[in-house]
Protein backbone atom coordinates (compact mmCIF):
# COMPACT_ATOMS: atom_id res chain seq x y z
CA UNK A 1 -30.15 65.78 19.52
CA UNK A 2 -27.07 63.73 19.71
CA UNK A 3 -28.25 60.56 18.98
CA UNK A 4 -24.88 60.41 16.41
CA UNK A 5 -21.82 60.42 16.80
CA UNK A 6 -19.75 64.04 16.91
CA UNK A 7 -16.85 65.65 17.73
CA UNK A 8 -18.50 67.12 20.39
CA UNK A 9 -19.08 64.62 22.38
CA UNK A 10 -15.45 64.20 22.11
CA UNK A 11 -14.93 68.02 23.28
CA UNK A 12 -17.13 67.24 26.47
CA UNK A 13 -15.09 64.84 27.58
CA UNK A 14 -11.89 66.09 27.26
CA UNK A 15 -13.15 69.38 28.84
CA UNK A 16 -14.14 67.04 31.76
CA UNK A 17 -10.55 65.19 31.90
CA UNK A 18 -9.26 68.67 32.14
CA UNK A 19 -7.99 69.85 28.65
CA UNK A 20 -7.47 73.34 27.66
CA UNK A 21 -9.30 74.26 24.36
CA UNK A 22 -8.36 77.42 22.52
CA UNK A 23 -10.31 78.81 19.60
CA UNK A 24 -9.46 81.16 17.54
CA UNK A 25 -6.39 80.18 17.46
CA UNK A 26 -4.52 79.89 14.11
CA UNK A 27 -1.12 77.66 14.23
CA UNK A 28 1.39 79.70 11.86
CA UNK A 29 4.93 78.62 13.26
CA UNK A 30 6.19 75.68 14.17
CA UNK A 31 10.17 75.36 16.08
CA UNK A 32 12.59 72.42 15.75
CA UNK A 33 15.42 72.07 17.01
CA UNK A 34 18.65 70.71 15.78
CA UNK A 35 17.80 66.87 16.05
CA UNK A 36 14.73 68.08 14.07
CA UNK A 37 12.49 67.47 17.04
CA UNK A 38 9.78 70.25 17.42
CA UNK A 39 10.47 72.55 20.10
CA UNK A 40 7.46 74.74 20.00
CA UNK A 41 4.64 76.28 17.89
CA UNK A 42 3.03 79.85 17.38
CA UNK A 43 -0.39 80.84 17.20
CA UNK A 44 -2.47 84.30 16.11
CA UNK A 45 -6.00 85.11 17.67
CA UNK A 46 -7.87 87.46 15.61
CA UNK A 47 -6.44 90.57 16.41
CA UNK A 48 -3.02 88.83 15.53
CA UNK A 49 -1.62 88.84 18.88
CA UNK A 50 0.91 85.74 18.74
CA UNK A 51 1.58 82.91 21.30
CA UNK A 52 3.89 80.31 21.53
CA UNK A 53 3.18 77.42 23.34
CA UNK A 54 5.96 74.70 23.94
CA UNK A 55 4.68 70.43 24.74
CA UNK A 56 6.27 67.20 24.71
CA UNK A 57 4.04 66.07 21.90
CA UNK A 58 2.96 67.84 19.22
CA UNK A 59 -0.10 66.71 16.65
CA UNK A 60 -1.35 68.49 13.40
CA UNK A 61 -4.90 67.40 13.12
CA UNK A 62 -5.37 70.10 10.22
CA UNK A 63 -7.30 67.44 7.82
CA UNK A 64 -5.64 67.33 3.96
CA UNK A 65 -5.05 70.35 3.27
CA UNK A 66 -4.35 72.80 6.45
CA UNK A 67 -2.17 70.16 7.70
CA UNK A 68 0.46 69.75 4.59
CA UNK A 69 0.20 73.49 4.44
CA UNK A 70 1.33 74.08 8.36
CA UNK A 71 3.88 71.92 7.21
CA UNK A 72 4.52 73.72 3.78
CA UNK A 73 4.44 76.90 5.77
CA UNK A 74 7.01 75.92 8.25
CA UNK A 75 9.79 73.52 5.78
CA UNK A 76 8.30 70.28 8.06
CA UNK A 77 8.35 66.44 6.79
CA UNK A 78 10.05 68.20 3.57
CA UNK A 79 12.88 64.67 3.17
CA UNK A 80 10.54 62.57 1.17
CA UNK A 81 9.59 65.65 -1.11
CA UNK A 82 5.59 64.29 -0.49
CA UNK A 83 4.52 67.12 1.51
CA UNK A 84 1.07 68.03 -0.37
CA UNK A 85 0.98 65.59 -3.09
CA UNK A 86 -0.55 62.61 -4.09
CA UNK A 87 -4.09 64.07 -2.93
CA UNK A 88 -6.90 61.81 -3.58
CA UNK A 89 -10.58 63.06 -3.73
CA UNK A 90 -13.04 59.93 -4.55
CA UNK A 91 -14.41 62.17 -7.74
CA UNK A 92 -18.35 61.82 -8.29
CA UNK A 93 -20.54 62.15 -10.49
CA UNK A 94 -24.27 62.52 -10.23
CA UNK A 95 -27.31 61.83 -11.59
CA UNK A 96 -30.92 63.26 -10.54
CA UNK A 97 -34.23 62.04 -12.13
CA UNK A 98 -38.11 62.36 -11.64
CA UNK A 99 -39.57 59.06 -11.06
CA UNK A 100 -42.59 58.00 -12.33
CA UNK A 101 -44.15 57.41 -8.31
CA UNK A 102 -43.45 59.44 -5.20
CA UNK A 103 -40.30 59.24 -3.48
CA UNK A 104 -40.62 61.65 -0.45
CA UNK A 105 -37.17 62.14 -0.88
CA UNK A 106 -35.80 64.66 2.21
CA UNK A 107 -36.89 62.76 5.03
CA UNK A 108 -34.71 60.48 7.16
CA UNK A 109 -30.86 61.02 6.96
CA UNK A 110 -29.20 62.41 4.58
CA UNK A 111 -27.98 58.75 2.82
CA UNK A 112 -30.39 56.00 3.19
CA UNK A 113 -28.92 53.47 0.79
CA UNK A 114 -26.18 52.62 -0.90
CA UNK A 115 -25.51 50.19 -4.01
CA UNK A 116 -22.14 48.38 -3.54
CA UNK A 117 -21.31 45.53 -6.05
CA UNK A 118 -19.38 48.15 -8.33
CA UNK A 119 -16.75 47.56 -5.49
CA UNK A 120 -14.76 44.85 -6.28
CA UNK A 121 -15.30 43.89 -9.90
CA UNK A 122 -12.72 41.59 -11.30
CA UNK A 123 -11.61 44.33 -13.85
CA UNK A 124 -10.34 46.51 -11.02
CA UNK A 125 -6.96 46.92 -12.15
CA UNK A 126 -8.62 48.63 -15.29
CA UNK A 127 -11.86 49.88 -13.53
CA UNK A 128 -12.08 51.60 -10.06
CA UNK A 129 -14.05 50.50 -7.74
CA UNK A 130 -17.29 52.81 -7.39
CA UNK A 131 -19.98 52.96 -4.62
CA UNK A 132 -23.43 54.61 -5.51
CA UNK A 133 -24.86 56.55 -2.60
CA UNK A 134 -29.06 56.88 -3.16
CA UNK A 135 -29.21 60.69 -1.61
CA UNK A 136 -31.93 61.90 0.69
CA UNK A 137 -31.31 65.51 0.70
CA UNK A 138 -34.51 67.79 1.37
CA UNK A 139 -34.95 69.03 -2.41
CA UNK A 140 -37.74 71.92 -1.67
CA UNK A 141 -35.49 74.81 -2.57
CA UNK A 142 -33.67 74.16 -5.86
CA UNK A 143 -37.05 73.07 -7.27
CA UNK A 144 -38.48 76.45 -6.24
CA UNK A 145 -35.86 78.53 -7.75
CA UNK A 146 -36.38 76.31 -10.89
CA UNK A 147 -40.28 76.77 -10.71
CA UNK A 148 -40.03 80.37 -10.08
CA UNK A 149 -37.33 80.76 -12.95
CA UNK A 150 -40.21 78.99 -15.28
CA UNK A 151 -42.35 81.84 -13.98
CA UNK A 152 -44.79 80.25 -12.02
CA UNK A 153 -46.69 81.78 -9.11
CA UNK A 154 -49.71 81.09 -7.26
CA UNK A 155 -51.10 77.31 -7.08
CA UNK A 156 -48.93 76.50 -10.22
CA UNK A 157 -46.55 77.40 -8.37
CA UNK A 158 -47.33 74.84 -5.09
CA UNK A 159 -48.11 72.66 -7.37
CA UNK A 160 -44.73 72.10 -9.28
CA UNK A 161 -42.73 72.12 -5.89
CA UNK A 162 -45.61 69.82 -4.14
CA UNK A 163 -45.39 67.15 -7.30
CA UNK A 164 -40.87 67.49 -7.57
CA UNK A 165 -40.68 67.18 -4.33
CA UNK A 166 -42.55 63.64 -4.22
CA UNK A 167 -40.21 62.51 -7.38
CA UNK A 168 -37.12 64.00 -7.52
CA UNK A 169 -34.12 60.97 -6.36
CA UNK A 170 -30.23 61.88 -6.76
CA UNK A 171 -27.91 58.94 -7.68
CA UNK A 172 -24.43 59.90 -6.33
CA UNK A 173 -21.46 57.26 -7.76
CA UNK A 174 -18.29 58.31 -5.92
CA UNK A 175 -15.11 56.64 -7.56
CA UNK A 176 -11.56 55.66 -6.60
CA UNK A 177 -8.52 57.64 -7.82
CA UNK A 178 -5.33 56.34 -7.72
CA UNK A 179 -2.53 58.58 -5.75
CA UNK A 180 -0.31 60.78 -7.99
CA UNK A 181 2.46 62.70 -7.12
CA UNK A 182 1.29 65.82 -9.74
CA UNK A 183 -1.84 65.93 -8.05
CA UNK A 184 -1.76 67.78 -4.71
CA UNK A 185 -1.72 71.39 -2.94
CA UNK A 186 0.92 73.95 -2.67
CA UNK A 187 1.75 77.48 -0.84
CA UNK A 188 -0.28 80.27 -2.96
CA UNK A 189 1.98 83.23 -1.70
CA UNK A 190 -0.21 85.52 -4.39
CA UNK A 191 -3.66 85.22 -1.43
CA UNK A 192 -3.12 86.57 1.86
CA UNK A 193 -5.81 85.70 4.13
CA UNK A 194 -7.14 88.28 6.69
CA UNK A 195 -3.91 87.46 9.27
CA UNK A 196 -1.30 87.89 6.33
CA UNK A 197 -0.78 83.88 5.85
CA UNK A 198 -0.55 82.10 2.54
CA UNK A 199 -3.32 80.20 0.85
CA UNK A 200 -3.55 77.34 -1.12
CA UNK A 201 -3.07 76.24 -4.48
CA UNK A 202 -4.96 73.25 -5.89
CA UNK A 203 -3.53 71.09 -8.91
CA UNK A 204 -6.00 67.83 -9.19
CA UNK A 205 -6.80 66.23 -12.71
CA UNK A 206 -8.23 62.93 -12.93
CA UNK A 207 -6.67 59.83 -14.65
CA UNK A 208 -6.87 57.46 -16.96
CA UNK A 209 -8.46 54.58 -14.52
CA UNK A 210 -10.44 56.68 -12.80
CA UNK A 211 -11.98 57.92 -16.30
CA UNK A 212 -11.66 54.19 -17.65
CA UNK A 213 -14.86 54.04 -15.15
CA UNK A 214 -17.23 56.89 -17.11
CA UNK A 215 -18.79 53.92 -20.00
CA UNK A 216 -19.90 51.73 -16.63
CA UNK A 217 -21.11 54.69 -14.87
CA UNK A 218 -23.48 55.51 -17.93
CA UNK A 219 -24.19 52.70 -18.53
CA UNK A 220 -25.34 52.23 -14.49
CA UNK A 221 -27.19 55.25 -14.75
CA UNK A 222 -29.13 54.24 -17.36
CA UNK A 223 -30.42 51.38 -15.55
CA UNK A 224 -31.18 53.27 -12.66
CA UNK A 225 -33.25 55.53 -15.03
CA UNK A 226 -35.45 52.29 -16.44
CA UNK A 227 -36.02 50.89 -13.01
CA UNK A 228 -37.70 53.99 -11.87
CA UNK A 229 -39.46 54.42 -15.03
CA UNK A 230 -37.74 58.15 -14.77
CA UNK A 231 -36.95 61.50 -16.48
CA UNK A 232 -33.64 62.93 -16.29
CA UNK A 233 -33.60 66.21 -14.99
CA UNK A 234 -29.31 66.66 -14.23
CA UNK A 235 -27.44 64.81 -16.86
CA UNK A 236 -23.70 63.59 -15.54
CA UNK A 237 -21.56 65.93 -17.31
CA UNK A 238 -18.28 66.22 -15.29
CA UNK A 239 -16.39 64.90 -12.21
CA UNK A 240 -17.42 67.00 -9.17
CA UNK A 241 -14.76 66.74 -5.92
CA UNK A 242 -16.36 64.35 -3.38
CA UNK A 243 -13.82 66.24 -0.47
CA UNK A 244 -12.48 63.28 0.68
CA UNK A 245 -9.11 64.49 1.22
CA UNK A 246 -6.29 61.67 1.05
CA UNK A 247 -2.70 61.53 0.44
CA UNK A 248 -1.71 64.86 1.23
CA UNK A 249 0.93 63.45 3.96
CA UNK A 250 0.98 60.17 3.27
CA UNK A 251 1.98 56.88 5.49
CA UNK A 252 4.94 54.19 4.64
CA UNK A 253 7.43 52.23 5.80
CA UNK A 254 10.63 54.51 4.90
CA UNK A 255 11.32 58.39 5.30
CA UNK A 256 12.65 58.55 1.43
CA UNK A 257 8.94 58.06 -0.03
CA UNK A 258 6.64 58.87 2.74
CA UNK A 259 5.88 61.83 5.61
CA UNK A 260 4.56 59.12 8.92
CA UNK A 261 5.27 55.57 10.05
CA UNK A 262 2.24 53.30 10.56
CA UNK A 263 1.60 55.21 13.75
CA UNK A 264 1.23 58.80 12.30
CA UNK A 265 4.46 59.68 13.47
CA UNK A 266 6.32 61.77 11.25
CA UNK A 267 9.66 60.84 10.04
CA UNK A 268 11.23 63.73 9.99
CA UNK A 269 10.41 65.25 13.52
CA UNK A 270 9.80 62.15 16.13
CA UNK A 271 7.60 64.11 18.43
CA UNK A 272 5.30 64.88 15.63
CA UNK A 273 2.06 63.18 14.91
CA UNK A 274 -0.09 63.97 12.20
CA UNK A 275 -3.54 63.21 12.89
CA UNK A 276 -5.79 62.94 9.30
CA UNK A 277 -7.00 61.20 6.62
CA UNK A 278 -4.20 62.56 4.75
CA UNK A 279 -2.14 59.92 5.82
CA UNK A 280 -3.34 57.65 3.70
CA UNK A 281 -1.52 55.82 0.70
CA UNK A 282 -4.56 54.52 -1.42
CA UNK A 283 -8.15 56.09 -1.35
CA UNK A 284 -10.10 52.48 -1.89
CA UNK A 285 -14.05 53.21 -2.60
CA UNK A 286 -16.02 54.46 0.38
CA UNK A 287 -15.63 57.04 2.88
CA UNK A 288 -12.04 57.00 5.01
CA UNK A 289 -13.40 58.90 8.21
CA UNK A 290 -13.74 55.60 9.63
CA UNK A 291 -10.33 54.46 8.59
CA UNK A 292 -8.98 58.17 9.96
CA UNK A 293 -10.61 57.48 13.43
CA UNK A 294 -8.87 54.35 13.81
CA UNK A 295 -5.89 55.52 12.85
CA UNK A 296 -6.43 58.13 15.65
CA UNK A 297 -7.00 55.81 17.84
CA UNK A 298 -3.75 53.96 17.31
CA UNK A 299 -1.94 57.46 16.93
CA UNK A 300 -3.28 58.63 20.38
CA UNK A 301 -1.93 55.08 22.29
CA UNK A 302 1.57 55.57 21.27
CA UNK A 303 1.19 59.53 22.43
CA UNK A 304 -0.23 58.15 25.78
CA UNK A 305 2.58 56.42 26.25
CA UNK A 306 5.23 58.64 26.23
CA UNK A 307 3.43 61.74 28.15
C-alpha cells in the first residue's frame, strides 16, 4: 500500500525528473581510458544484443557481491588488491520455541521487537556485539508440512496448525563479524550463467570473536526459553548467513588498502562511484541499509556537483 518506504517510490520520481530506466539490462564491460578514468560501459538484454552507453559519471550500485564482481569482471579498483574481500555477513543464529500461552505470531510486520543490551557489553573486544530480533513471520505453512509429515489429517490435523500457530515465537540473534581479507567472493569461471558471464565464488568462515559469542548466545536462549515457560522446537545448531553484505569494496582514507574515499568514489577511476553497503570497513551489530542510504546520499551530492 506504500505506507513504507521503497525503492519505488524512488523510481517514480526519477521517472518524473526525466530519467531513463532500462531493465533487462546486464552491465558486462566497463572502458577506461589511459588516466584510468571510465570511458564507457556495455550492456546485454536478453537476447544478448550489446550496448554501450558512454556518461560523465558512472555508479555501480550492484550491492556486495554484483558490484566487486563488475569490477572483478572488468580488472577495476584492482591497486589495493581488496576487490571482493573482507565480506562481512552479521551471521545468526536462531532459536524457535512453543510457548506455554498464545502468541499470534504472523500478524503485524515482519519484526516487532528487538532486544538490544547485547550491543555494547564491556567485553566487546572479546565478545561481538549481538542484537536479538523477536520475528513475526506468518508460521502457518512449515507447521503444516510438519503436521502432515506426523500424518495427521482431518480435525487433528486443524487442530495442530490452529494450536502452533498461537505458540510458535522465533528468536533471531544476528552477530558482528570482524572484516577479513580471506573471507570474500571471487570470479567462478567454471558457471556460466544463461548470457555466457562468470559467477561467483563464495569463501566465508567465521572467526574466533564472532564464535567467542556462541556460550552467551546459549546461554541467552535459555533465558528466553524460561521466560516463556517454552518448548524448543529448532535447537541453534549452526551460523546461518544473515545477507548483510559488507566489505566487499571497502572505504578508507588511502588507495594502497582500500577501493573508495569517504565519498564512494573509487580510487582507482575518479569518475567512479560505487554505490553499496559494500563500502563499508566494519559491520557493527544491526542492519547497515540505513548507514548505505546515507552514504548514498552523500555519494549522490558530490555527483550533483560535477554533472
Amino acid at each position: 500500500m506504500g505506507a513504507k518506504h521503497s525503492g519505488y517510490h524512488v523510481v517514480e520520481k526519477i521517472r518524473k525528473l526525466g530519467v531513463d530506466l532500462r531493465s533487462n539490462a546486464i552491465v558486462h564491460k566497463i572502458e577506461t581510458g589511459a588516466d584510468g578514468q571510465v570511458t564507457a560501459l556495455h550492456y546485454l538484454s536478453p537476447n544478448r544484443s550489446a550496448t554501450r552507453l558512454t556518461a560523465k559519471v558512472y555508479v555501480l550500485a550492484g550491492h556486495g557481491f554484483e558490484t566487486p564482481k563488475l569490477m572483478l569482471m572488468n580488472n577495476l579498483g584492482a591497486r589495493s588488491g581488496m576487490v571482493g574481500r573482507n565480506l562481512m555477513v552479521h551471521p545468526t543464529i536462531d532459536m524457535t520455541l512453543l510457548s506455554s500461552e498464545p502468541l499470534w505470531a504472523g500478524r503485524g510486520q515482519n519484526i516487532h521487537g528487538a532486544i538490544m543490551q547485547r550491543r555494547n557489553q564491556p567485553d566487546r573486544t572479546r565478545i561481538p556485539s549481538t542484537r536479538y530480533d523477536l520475528l513475526n513471520n506468518p508460521p502457518t505453512v512449515g507447521i503444516a508440512e510438519t503436521a502432515l509429515s506426523e500424518r495427521k489429517i482431518g480435525a487433528a490435523l486443524d487442530d495442530e496448525i490452529h494450536d502452533r500457530s498461537a505458540r510458535i515465537f522465533t528468536f533471531e540473534a544476528l552477530t558482528e563479524d570482524l572484516p577479513d581479507k580471506a573471507n570474500g567472493i571471487s570470479l567462478n569461471p567454471g558457471f556460466k550463467d544463461s548470457l555466457g558471464l562468470p559467477g561467483l565464488r563464495l569463501d566465508y568462515r567465521t572467526s574466533d570473536y564472532t564464535n567467542a559469542n556462541l556460550p552467551r548466545l546459549m546461554d541467552d536462549f535459555a533465558n528466553f526459553l524460561q521466560a516463556t515457560n517454552g518448548t524448543r522446537i529448532s535447537a541453534p545448531t549452526q551460523w546461518i548467513c544473515q545477507q548483510h553484505i559488507m566489505g566487499t569494496v571497502r572505504m578508507g582514507t588511502q588507495a594502497e588498502d582500500a577501493v573508495v574515499d569517504r565519498d564512494l568514489r573509487c580510487f582507482d577511476h575518479q569518475n567512479l562511484f560505487l554505490v553499496t553497503t559494500g563500502v563499508m570497513p566494519t559491520a557493527g551489530g544491526v542492519n547497515p541499509t540505513l548507514t548505505g542510504m546515507a552514504l548514498a546520499i552523500r555519494a549522490g551530492k558530490h555527483i550533483a556537483k560535477e554533472v
